[in-house]
Structure formats: structure tokens, C-alpha cells
Protein backbone atom coordinates (compact mmCIF):
# COMPACT_ATOMS: atom_id res chain seq x y z
CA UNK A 1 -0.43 -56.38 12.76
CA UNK A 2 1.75 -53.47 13.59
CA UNK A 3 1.00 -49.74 11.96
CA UNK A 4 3.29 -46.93 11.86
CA UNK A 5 2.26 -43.61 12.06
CA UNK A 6 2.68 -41.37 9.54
CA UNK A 7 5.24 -39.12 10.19
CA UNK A 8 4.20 -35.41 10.81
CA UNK A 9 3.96 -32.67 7.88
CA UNK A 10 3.62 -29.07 7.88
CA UNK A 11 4.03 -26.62 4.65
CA UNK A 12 7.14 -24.53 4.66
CA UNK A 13 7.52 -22.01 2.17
CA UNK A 14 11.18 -21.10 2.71
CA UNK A 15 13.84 -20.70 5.59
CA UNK A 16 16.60 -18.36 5.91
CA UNK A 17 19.45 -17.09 8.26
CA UNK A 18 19.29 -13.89 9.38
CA UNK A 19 20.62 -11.46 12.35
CA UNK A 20 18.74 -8.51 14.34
CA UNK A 21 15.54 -9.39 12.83
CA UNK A 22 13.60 -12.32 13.78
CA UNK A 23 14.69 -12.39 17.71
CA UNK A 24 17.85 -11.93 19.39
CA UNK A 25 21.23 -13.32 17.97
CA UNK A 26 21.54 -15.10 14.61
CA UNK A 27 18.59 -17.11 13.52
CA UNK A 28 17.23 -20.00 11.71
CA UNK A 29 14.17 -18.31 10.35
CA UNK A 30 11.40 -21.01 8.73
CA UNK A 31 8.95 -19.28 6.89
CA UNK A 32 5.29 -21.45 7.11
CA UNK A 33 3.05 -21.26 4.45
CA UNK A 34 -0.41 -20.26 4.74
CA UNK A 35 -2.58 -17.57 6.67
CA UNK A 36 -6.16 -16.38 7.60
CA UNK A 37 -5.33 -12.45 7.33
CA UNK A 38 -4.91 -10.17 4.18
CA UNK A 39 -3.37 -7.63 5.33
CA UNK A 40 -3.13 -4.40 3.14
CA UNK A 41 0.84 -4.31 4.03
CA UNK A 42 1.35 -8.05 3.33
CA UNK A 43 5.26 -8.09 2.37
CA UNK A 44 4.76 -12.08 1.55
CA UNK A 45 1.68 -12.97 -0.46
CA UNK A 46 3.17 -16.09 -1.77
CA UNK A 47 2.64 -16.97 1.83
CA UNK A 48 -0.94 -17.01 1.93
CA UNK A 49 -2.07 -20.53 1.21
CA UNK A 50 -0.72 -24.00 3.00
CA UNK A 51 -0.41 -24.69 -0.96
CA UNK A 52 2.25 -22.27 -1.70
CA UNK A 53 4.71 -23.99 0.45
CA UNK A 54 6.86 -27.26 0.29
CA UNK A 55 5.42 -30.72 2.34
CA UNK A 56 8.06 -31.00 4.96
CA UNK A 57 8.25 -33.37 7.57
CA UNK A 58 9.15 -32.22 11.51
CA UNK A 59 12.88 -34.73 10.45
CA UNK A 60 13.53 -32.90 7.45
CA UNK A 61 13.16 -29.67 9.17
CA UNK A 62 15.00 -30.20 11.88
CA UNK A 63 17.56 -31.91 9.49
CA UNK A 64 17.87 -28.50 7.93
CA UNK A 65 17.96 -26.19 11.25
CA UNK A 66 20.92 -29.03 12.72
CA UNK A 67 23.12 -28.21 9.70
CA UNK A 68 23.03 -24.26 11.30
CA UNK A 69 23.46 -25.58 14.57
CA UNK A 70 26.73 -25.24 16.15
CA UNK A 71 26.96 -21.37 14.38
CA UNK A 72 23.52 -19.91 15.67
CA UNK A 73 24.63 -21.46 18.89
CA UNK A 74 27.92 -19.33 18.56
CA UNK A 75 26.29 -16.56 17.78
CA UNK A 76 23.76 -16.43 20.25
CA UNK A 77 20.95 -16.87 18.21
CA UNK A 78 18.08 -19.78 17.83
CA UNK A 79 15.05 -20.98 15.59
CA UNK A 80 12.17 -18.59 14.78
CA UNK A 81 9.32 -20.05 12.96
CA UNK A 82 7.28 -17.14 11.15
CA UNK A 83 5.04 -17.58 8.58
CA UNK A 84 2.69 -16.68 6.57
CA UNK A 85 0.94 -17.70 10.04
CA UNK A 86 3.05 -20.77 12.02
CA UNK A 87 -0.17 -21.33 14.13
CA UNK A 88 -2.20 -22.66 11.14
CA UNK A 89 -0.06 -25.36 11.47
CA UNK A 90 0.07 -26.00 15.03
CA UNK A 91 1.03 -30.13 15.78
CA UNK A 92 3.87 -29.45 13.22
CA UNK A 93 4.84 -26.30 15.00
CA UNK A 94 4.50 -27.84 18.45
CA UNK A 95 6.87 -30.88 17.33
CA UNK A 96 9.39 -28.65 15.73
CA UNK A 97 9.86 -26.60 18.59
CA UNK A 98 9.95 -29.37 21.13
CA UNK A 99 13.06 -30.27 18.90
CA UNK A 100 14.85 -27.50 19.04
CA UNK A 101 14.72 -27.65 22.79
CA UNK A 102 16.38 -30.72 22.55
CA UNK A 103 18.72 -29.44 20.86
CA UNK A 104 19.47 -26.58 23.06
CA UNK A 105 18.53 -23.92 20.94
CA UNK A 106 16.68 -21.17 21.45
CA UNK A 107 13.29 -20.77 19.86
CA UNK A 108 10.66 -17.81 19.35
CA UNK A 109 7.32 -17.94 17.35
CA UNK A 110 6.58 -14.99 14.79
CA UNK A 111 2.31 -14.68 14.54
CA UNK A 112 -0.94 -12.72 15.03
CA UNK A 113 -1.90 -14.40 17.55
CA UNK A 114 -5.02 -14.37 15.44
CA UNK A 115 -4.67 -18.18 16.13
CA UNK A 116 -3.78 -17.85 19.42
CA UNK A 117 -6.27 -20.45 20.68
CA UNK A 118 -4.55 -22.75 18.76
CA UNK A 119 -1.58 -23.08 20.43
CA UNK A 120 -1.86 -25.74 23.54
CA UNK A 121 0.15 -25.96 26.25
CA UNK A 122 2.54 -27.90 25.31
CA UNK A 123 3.59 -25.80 22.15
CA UNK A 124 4.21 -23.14 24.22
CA UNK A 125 6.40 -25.09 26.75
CA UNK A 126 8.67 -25.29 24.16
CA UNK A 127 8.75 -21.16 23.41
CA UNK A 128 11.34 -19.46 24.65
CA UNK A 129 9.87 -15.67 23.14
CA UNK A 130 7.14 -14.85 20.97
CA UNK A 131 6.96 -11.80 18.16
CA UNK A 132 3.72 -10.65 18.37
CA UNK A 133 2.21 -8.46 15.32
CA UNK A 134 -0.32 -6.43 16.75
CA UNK A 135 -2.14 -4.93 13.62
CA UNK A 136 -4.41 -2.08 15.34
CA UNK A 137 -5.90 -0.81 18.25
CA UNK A 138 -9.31 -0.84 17.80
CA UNK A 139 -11.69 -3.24 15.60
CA UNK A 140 -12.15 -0.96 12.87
CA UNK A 141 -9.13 -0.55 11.86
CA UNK A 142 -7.81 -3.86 12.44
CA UNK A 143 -10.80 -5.19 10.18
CA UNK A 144 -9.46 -2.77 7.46
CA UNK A 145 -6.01 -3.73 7.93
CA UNK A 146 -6.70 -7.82 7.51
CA UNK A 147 -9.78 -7.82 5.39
CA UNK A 148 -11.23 -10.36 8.24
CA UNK A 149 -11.25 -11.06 12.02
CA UNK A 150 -10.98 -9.81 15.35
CA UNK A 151 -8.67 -8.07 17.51
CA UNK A 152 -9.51 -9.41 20.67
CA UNK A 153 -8.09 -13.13 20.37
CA UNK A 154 -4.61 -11.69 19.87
CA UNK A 155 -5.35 -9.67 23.13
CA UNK A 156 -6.04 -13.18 25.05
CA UNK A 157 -2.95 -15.02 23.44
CA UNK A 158 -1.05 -12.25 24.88
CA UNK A 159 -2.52 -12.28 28.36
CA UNK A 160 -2.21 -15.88 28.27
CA UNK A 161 1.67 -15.51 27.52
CA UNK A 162 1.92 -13.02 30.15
CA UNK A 163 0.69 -15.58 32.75
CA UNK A 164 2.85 -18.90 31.68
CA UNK A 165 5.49 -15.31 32.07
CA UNK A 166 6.99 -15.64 27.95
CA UNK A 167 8.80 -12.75 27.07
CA UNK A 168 6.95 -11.16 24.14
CA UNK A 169 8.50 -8.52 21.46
CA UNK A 170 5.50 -6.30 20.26
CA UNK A 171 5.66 -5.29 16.41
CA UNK A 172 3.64 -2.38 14.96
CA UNK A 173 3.95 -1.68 11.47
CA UNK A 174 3.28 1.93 10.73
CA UNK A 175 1.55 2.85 7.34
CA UNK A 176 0.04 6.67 7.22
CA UNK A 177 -3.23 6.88 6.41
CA UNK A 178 -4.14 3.20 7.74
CA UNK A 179 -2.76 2.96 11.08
CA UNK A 180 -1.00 6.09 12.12
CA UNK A 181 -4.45 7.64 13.20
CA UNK A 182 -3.18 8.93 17.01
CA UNK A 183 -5.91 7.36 18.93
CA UNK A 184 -5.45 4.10 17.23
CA UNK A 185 -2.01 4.28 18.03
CA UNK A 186 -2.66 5.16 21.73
CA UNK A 187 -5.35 1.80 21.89
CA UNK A 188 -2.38 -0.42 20.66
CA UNK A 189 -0.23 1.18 23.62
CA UNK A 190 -2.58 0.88 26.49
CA UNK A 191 -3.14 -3.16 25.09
CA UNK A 192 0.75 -3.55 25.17
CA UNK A 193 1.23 -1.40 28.86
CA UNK A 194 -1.34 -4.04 30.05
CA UNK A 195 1.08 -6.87 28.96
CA UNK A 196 3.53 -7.64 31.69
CA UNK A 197 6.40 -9.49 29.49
CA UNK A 198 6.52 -7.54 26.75
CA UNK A 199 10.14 -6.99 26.66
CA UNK A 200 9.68 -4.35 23.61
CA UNK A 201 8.03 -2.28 21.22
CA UNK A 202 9.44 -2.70 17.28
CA UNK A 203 7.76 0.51 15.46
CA UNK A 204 8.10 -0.90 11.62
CA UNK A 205 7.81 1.31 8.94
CA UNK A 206 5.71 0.31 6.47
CA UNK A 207 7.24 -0.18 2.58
CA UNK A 208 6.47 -1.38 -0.58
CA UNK A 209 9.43 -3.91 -0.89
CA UNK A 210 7.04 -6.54 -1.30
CA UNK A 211 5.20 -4.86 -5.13
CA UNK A 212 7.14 -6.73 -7.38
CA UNK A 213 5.35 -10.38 -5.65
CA UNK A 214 1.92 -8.97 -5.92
CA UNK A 215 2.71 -8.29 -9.83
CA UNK A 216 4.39 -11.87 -10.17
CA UNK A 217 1.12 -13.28 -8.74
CA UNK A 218 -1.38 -11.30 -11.24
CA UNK A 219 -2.41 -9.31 -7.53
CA UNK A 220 -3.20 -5.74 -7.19
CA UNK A 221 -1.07 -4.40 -4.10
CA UNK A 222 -3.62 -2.52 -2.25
CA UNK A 223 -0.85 0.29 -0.52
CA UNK A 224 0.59 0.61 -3.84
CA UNK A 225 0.30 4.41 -4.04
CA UNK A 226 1.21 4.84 0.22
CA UNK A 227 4.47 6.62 0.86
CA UNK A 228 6.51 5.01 3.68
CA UNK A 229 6.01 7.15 6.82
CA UNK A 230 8.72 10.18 7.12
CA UNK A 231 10.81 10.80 10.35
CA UNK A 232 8.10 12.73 12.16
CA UNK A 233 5.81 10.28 11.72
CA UNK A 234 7.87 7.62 13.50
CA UNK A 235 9.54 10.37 16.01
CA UNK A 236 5.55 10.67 16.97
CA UNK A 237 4.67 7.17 17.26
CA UNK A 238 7.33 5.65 19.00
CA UNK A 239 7.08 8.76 21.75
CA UNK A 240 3.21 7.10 22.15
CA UNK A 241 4.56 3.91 23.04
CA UNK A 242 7.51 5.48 25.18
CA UNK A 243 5.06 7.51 27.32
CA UNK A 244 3.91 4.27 29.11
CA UNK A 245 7.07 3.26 29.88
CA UNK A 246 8.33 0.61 27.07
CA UNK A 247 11.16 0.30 25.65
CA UNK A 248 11.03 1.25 21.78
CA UNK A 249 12.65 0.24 18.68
């Protein structure tokens, strides 16, 4: 008796087409649902749990992306899967990916790199760049910032990158009175100088565009009562990163 597999299903939350945000060009952005971190600046927490997000298979995804094909491909732009975190779901994310490349298109993954170890060498034969949120420099504050984990296994997905030679895009987001503290700043710097292909720095500034979810959801937003960090803030930041020689946004 012959069997066929079921096919392959990953939660997606949403998708979207966007420019100048989610990697170079114009993008197919799929958002995956569900993620191990809190973080106190979480923009997306109806991202949190696999639950939250539409069964999709890897056909009906790709279904979707092909429909965007021919423009992103104009405008010199790909498929970025982002999450929540994409590496929670890693066979979906793997087969997705190795799609897209046979389609032509360019692809970059958006994570932590929390779940770093999750992602086999295959998946990443089929990433072209990866957007890597680097929450702190040290453990302290990287605990406080994602209510659970470790640092360090974002630090080995990014060596690890570095070797197989996949450009990475560093993103810091920037919240005073959390992460702005100068030497925690200048740890985050001396992990990314230590990086090979990084490509870039992306300072983001935190803000509070995210509230009105936390109320929908019956959730207290924890950075509620944080101002978004003022010129100076950002002038002194980004000249951290800059003084070992990266390129800064």
C-alpha cells in the first residue's frame, strides 16, 4: 500500500510587501508566528505563540510569494521570513526558502538567533542574508530585555554564518534606560567587530507603536512610560558602533 506524506505546515501570522526595511530592494515579508523571547520592546505580541498564526502549507506560501514574483524581481528585492521567531519553525522555514531559490529570488531570514542551533545546513544553503537582532551585550541585560535565555547562542549562530561567509545586517534597538547603558553598548560592538560579514549596523530607535496590541490582548506593555531615545542619544550610539569601523544606519 502506498502512503503520502503529509504535506509540510508552518504557522504564519501575516505577510506583507514592503521596501528599505526587511533587506535590500522590495520584499515579500512573511511574518511566522510564535517565539521563545519576551522582549520588553516587543512591537508584535500577537506573534508570540505558533497559535496566533494561520496553518499554512510550504505550496500555499509559496503560492502567495509567486503572485509578487515578477515585481520584487523588478525591483530588486526578495523573500524575508521574520517572525515572531522563523527558527521555531525550522523544516517549514528550510522548505520555503529552498523554494524561493528556485525561483530565483532572493531570500534573507529575520531572528535572534536565539534558535540558532536550529537551523541545519541545509536551511542555510538556501540564505542569501540574515537580519540578526542582537538584544544586548552582556547577560544581564539581555536577560532583562527577553525575560529568558542566553546571549551566547546568538553569538555562535553568528560565527557560524561568518564561516559558511552569509552576509549578516546587525539590528540594535535602542531604548534609554534598558539598553543605552554605554558599556553595554560597547559589548554589543566588540561581538559585531568580531563578525566578519556583517555588512551593517541598523541602530533602531525604540517606540511605542506597538501599545495599542498589548491593550487589544488584555497585556500590560512593560516600556509603556519609556520615551523614544532623542537625537543625542542615537548621535552617541551609532558613533560606538562607527569607532570599530562598521558601517551604521
Amino acid at each position: 500500500m502506498t502512503t503520502t506524506a503529509a504535506p509540510l505546515t508552518g504557522s504564519v501570522h501575516s505577510f506583507d510587501v514592503s521596501t528599505g526595511v526587511d533587506g535590500p530592494g522590495t520584499r515579500f515579508v512573511a511574518f511566522l508566528a510564535g517565539c521563545p523571547l519576551r522582549c520588553q520592546y516587543c512591537h508584535s505580541p500577537d506573534t508570540w505563540y505558533q497559535r496566533n498564526g494561520e496553518p499554512t502549507t510550504v505550496d500555499e506560501l509559496v503560492t502567495q510569494i509567486r503572485r509578487y514574483e515578477r515585481f520584487i524581481k523588478v525591483a530588486g528585492g526578495g523573500v524575508t521570513l521574520s517572525g515572531g521567531e522563523p527558527l521555531q519553525q525550522p523544516g517549514f522555514v528550510r522548505s520555503v526558502l529552498a523554494r524561493c531559490k528556485e525561483l530565483g529570488l532572493h531570500t534573507a531570514l529575520d531572528t535572534s538567533g536565539f534558535y540558532g542551533d536550529r537551523a541545519d545546513d541545509a536551511l542555510l544553503d538556501s540564505v542569501d542574508l540574515v537580519l540578526l537582532d542582537i538584544k544586548s551585550g552582556n547577560e544581564d541585560t539581555y536577560r532583562e530585555v527577553t525575560g529568558t535565555g542566553r546571549l551566547e547562542p546568538t553569538i555562535r549562530f553568528a560565527q557560524r554564518l561568518a564561516e559558511r561567509g552569509i552576509p549578516i545586517w546587525v539590528r540594535f534597538v535602542l531604548v534609554p534606560g534598558l539598553t543605552d547603558d554605554p558599556a553595554n553598548v560597547d559589548a554589543v560592538a566588540d561581538i559585531v567587530a568580531g563578525v566578519p560579514s556583517v555588512e551593517r549596523v541598523e541602530v533602531l530607535p525604540f517606540h511605542r507603536l506597538g501599545a495599542a496590541k498589548y491593550a487589544a490582548l488584555g497585556l500590560d506593555f512593560p516600556l509603556a512610560d519609556t520615551e523614544p531615545p532623542g537625537a543625542e542619544l542615537l548621535d552617541r550610539v551609532r558613533g560606538q558602533f562607527r569607532a570599530r569601523g562598521l558601517a551604521v544606519y
